[in-house]
Protein backbone atom coordinates (compact mmCIF):
# COMPACT_ATOMS: atom_id res chain seq x y z
CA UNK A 1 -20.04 2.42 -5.81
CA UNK A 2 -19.21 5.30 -3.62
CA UNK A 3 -22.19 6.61 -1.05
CA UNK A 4 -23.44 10.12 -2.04
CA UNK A 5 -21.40 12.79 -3.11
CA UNK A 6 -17.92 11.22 -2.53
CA UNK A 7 -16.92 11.29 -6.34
CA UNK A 8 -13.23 10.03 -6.16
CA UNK A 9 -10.53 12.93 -7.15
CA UNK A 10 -9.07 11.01 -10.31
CA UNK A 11 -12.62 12.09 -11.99
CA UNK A 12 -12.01 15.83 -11.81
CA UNK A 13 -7.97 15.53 -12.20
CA UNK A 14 -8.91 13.21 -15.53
CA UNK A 15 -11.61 16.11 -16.81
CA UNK A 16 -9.13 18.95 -15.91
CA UNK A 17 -6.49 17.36 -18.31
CA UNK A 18 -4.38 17.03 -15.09
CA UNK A 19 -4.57 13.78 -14.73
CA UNK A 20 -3.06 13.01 -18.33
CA UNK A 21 -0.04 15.26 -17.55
CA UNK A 22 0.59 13.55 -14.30
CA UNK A 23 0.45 10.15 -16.42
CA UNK A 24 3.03 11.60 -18.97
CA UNK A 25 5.46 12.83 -15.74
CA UNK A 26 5.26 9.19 -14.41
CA UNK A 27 6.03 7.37 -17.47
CA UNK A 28 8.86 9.41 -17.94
CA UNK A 29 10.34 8.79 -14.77
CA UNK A 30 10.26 5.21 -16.05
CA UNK A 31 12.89 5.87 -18.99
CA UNK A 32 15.96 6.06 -15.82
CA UNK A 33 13.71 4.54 -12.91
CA UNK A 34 12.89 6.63 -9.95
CA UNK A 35 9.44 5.36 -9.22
CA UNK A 36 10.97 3.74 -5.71
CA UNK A 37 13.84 4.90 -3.09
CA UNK A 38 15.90 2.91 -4.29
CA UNK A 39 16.02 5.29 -7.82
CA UNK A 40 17.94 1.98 -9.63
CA UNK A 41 18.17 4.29 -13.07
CA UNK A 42 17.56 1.94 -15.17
CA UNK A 43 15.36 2.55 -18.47
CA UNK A 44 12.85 0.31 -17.53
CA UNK A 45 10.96 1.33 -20.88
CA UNK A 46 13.22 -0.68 -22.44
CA UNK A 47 12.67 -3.93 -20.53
CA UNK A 48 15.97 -2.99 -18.23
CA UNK A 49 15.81 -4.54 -14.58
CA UNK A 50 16.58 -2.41 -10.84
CA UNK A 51 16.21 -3.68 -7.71
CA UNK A 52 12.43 -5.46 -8.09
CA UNK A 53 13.15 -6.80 -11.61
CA UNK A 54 9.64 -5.18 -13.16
CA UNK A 55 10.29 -3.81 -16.60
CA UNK A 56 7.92 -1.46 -18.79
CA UNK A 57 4.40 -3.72 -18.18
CA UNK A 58 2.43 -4.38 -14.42
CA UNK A 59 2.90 -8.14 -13.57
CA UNK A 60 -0.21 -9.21 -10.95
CA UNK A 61 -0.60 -12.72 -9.63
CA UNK A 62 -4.43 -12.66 -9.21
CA UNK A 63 -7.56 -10.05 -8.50
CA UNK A 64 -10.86 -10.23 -7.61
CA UNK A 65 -13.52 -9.66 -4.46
CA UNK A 66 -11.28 -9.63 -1.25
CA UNK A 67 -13.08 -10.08 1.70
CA UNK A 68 -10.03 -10.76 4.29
CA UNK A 69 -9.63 -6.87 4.74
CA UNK A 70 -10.11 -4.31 7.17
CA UNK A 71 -14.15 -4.00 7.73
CA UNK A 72 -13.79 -0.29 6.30
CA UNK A 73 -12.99 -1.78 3.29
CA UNK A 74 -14.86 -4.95 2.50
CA UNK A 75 -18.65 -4.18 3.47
CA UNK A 76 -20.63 -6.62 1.63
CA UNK A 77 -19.42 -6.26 -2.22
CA UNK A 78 -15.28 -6.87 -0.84
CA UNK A 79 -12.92 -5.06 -1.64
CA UNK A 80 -11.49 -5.26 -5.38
CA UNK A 81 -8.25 -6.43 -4.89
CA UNK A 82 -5.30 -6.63 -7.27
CA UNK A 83 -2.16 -8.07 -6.35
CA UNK A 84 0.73 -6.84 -8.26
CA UNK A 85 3.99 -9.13 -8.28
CA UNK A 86 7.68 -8.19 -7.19
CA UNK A 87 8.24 -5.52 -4.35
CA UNK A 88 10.78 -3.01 -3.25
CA UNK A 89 11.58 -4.74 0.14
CA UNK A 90 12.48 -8.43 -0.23
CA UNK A 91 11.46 -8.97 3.50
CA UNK A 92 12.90 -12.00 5.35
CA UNK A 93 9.85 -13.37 6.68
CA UNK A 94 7.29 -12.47 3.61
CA UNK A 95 4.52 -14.86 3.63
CA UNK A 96 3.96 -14.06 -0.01
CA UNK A 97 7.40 -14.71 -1.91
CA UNK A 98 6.40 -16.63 -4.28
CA UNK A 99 4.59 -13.15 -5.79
CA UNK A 100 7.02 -10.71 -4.08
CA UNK A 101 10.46 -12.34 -4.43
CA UNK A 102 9.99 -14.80 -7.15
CA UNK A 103 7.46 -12.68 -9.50
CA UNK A 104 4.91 -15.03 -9.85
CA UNK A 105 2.06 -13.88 -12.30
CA UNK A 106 1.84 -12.64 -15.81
CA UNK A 107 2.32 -9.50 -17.38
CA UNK A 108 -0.77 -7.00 -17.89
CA UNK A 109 -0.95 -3.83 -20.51
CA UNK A 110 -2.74 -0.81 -18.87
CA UNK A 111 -5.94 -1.81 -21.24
CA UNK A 112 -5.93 -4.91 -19.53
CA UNK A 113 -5.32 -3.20 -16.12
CA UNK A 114 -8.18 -1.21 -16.51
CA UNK A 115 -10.31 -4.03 -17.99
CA UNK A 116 -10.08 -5.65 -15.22
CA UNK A 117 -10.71 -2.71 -12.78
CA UNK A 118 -13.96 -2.08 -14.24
CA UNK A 119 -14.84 -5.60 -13.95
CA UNK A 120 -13.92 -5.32 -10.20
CA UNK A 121 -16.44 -2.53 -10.53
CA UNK A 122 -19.47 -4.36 -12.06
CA UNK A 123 -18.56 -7.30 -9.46
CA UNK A 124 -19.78 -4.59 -6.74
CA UNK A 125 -16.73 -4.32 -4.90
CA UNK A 126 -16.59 -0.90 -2.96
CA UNK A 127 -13.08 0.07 -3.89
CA UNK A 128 -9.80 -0.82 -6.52
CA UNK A 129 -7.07 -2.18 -3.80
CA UNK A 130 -3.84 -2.09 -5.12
CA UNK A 131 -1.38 -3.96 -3.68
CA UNK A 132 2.08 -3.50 -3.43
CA UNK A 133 1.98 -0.96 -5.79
CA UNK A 134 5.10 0.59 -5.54
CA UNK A 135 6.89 0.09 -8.13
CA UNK A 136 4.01 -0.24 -10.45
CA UNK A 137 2.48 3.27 -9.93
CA UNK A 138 3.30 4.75 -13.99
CA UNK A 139 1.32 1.58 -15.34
CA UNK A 140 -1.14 2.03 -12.95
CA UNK A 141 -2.06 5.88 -13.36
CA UNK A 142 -2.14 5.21 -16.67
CA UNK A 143 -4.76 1.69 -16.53
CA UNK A 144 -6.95 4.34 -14.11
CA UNK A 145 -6.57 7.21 -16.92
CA UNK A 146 -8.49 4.59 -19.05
CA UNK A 147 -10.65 3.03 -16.93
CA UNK A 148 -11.92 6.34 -15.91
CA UNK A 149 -12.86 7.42 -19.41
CA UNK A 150 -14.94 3.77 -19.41
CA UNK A 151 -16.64 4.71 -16.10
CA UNK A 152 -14.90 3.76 -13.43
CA UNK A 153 -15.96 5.41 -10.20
CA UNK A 154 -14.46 3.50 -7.39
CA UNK A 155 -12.24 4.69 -4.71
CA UNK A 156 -8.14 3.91 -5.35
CA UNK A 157 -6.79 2.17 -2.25
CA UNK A 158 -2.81 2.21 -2.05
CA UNK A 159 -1.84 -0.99 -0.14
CA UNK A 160 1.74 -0.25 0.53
CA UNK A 161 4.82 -1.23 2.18
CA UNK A 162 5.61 1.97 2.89
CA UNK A 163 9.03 2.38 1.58
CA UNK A 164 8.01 5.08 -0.90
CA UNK A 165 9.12 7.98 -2.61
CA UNK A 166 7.46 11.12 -1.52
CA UNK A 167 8.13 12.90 -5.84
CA UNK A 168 6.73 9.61 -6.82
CA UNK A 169 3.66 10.40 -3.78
CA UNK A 170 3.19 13.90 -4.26
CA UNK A 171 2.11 13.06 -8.07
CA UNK A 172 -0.38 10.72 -6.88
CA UNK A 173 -2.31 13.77 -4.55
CA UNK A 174 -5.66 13.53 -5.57
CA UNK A 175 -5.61 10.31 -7.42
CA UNK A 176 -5.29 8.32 -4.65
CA UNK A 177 -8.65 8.31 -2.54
CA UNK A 178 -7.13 5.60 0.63
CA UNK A 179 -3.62 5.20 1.64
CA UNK A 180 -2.71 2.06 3.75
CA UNK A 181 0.58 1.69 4.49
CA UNK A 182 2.04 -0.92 6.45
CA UNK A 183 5.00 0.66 8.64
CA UNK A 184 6.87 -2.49 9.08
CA UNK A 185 9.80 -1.72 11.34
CA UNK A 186 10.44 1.41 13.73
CA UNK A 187 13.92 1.39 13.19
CA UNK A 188 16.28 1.54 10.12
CA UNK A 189 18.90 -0.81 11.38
CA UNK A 190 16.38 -3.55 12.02
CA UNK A 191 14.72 -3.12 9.14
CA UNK A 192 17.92 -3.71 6.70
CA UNK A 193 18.39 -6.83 8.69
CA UNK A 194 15.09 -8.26 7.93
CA UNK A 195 14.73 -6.19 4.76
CA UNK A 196 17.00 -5.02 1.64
CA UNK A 197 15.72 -1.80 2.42
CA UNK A 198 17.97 1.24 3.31
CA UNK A 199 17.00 3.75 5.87
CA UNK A 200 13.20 2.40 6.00
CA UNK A 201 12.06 4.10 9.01
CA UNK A 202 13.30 7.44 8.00
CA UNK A 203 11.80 6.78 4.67
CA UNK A 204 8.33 5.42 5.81
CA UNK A 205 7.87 8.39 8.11
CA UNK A 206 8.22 10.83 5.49
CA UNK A 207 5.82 9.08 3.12
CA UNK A 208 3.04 8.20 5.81
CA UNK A 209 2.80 12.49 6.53
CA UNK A 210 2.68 12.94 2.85
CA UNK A 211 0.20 10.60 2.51
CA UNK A 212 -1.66 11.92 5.68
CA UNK A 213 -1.02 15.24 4.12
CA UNK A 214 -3.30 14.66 0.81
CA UNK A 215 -5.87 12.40 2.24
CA UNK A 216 -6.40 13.41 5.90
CA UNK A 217 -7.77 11.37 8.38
CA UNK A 218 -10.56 8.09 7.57
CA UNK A 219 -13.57 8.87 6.31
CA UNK A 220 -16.54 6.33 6.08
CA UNK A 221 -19.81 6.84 4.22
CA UNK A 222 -23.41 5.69 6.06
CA UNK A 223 -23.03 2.56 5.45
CA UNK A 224 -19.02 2.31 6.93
CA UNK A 225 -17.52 2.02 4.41
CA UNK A 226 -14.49 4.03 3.59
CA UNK A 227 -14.23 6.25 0.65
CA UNK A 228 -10.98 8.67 1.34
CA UNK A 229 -8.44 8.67 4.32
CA UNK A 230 -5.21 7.29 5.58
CA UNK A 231 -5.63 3.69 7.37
CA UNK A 232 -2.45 2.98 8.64
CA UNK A 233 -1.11 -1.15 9.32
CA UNK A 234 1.62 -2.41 11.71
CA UNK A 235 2.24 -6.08 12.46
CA UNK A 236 3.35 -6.92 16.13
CA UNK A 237 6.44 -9.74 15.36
CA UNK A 238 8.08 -11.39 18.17
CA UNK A 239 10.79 -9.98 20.52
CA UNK A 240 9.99 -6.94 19.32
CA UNK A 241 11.98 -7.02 16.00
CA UNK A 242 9.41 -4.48 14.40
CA UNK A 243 9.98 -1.90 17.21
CA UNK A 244 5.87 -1.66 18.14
CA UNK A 245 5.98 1.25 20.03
CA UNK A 246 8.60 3.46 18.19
CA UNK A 247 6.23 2.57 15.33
CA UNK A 248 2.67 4.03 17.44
CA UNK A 249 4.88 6.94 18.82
CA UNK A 250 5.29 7.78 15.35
CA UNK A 251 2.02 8.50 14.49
CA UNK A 252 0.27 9.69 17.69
CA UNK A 253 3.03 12.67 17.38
CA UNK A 254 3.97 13.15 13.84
CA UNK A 255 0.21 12.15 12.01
CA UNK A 256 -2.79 11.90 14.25
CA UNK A 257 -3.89 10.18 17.27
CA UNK A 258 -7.15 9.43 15.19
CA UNK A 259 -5.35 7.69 13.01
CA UNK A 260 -7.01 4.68 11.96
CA UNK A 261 -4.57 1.70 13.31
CA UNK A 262 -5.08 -1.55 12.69
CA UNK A 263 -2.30 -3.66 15.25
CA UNK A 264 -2.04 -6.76 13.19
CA UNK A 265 -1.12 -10.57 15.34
CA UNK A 266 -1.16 -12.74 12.17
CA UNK A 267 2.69 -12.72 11.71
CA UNK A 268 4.37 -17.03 11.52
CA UNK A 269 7.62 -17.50 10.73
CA UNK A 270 7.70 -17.98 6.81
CA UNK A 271 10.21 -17.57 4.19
CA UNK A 272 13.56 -17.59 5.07
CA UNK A 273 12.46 -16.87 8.98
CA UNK A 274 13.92 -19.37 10.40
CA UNK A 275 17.57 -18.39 9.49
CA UNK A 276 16.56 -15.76 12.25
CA UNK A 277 16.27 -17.24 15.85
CA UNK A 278 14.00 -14.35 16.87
CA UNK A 279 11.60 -14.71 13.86
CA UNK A 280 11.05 -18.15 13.56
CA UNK A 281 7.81 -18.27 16.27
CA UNK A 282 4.24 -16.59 16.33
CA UNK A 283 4.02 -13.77 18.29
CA UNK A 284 2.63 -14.42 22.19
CA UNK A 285 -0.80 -13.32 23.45
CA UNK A 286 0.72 -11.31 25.67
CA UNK A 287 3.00 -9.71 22.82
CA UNK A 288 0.28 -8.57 21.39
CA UNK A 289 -2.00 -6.97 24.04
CA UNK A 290 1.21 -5.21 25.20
CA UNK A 291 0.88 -3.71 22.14
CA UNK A 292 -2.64 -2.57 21.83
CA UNK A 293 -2.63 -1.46 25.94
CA UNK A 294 -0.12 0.75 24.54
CA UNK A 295 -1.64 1.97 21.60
CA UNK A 296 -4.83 2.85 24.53
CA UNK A 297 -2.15 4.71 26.60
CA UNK A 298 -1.38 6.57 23.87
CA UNK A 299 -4.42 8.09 23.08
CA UNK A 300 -5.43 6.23 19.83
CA UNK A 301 -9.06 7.12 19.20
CA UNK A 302 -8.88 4.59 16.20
CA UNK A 303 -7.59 1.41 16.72
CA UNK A 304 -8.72 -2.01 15.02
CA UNK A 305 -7.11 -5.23 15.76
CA UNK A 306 -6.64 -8.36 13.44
């Protein structure tokens, strides 16, 4: 549960009656889909499929105690993970396709969503981590809309791709306690070669200020544990195919050079990788400290590596 006085902001938004309207805004933005950028239009109310093939219900693969995240995140309960299937990038080298590309899981009503949110809850874990929730966000509002009424009190944690929609964002200011994007790629031509994503960069550096813009900067209770903030991911791939430093220049001059960054080496050629000469090896050691040095040079007062 959160430390002290950091109540999450869905509580007051859900006893203000705002959070309810901001549920009944989202859903309707379901009936001609523009949840994502890639605004498909199709009345996914009705079961039609866009570009990640969800239709009106959440699909997840799997949730439960994570304890493989950032520190800030896991302390000892873990952090209450819940990964939601499909996504709004169809990456190249995606070590999870089996849940991204091929939709792997089953499909979950929001009164199961927030069943199993509060279970997360009684579990101990310190926050609800929703990944890749992109596309998912009506279903979800509305599974924390109930889940609230039963007592839920955790932190929301967005765990995101970053290719999001900043009408979609701006109605989840003040629901949304942690943002954690992943910036992928520091340039939009590389990222539609690895990606099926138009103008990514452009797009993920308009959503990471938004998010920046509602949540500020990390904040950790006594016990380090995070409880509101924007913690922002970047994995290092080899030959430079995610442009690293475009990506750090970013936000030391557009965010905040105490921007919590966690520089990420755990990228392997997966998926269809290998079709790719430059993607189909691990990234060096050197690849990688050339990438935190500059992170240092930069000024980064925040920086976590994994």
């Amino acid at each position: 549960m959160p430390e002290g006085n950091h109540v999450p902001g869905y509580i007051e938004l859900l006893e203000s009656g705002e959070l309810d309207n901001r549920i009944k805004i989202l859903k309707k933005k379901l009936k001609e889909c523009i949840i994502c950028p890639h605004h498909c239009k199709v009345d996914r109310t009705g079961n039609k499929r866009g570009f990640c093939r969800a239709g009106a219900d959440a699909v997840i693969d799997g949730y439960g105690p994570h304890y493989g995240e950032e520190s800030v995140l896991v302390g000892r309960g873990g952090s209450g993970t819940i990964f939601f299937s499909y996504c709004t990038l169809q990456c190249v080298f995606c070590q999870n396709y089996r849940i991204s590309h091929c939709g792997d899981g089953y499909e979950v009503t929001p009164q199961e969503l927030a069943r199993i949110m509060l279970q997360l809850q009684d579990k101990g874990c310190h926050n609800i981590n929703l990944v890749s929730p992109t596309h998912f966000v009506p279903q979800i509002i509305e599974a924390v809309g109930i889940a609230a009424r039963g007592g839920l009190k955790l932190p929301l944690v967005y765990n995101t791709g970053g290719y999001d929609d900043i009408d979609t964002l701006k109605l989840l200011d003040g629901i949304i306690d942690i943002y954690m994007p992943d910036i992928k790629f520091g340039d939009n031509a590389k990222a539609k070669k690895y990606t099926k994503a138009d103008k990514y960069f452009d797009i993920a550096k308009a959503a990471v200020k938004e998010m920046h813009r509602q949540v500020g900067v990390l904040n950790t209770d006594e016990k380090g544990i995070a409880y509101k903030g924007l913690l922002v991911r970047h994995l290092v791939m080899p030959d430079n195919a995610a442009d690293t430093y475009k990506v750090l220049e970013f936000i030391a001059d557009e965010v905040s050079k105490d921007t919590f960054v966690n520089i990420m080496s755990q990228y392997y050629p997966a998926h269809k990788s290998y079709s790719f000469a430059e993607l189909s090896r691990r990234i060096s050691r050197d690849e990688y400290i050339a990438a935190v040095k500059y992170a240092e040079e930069l000024g980064f007062a925040n920086i976590m590596k994994y």
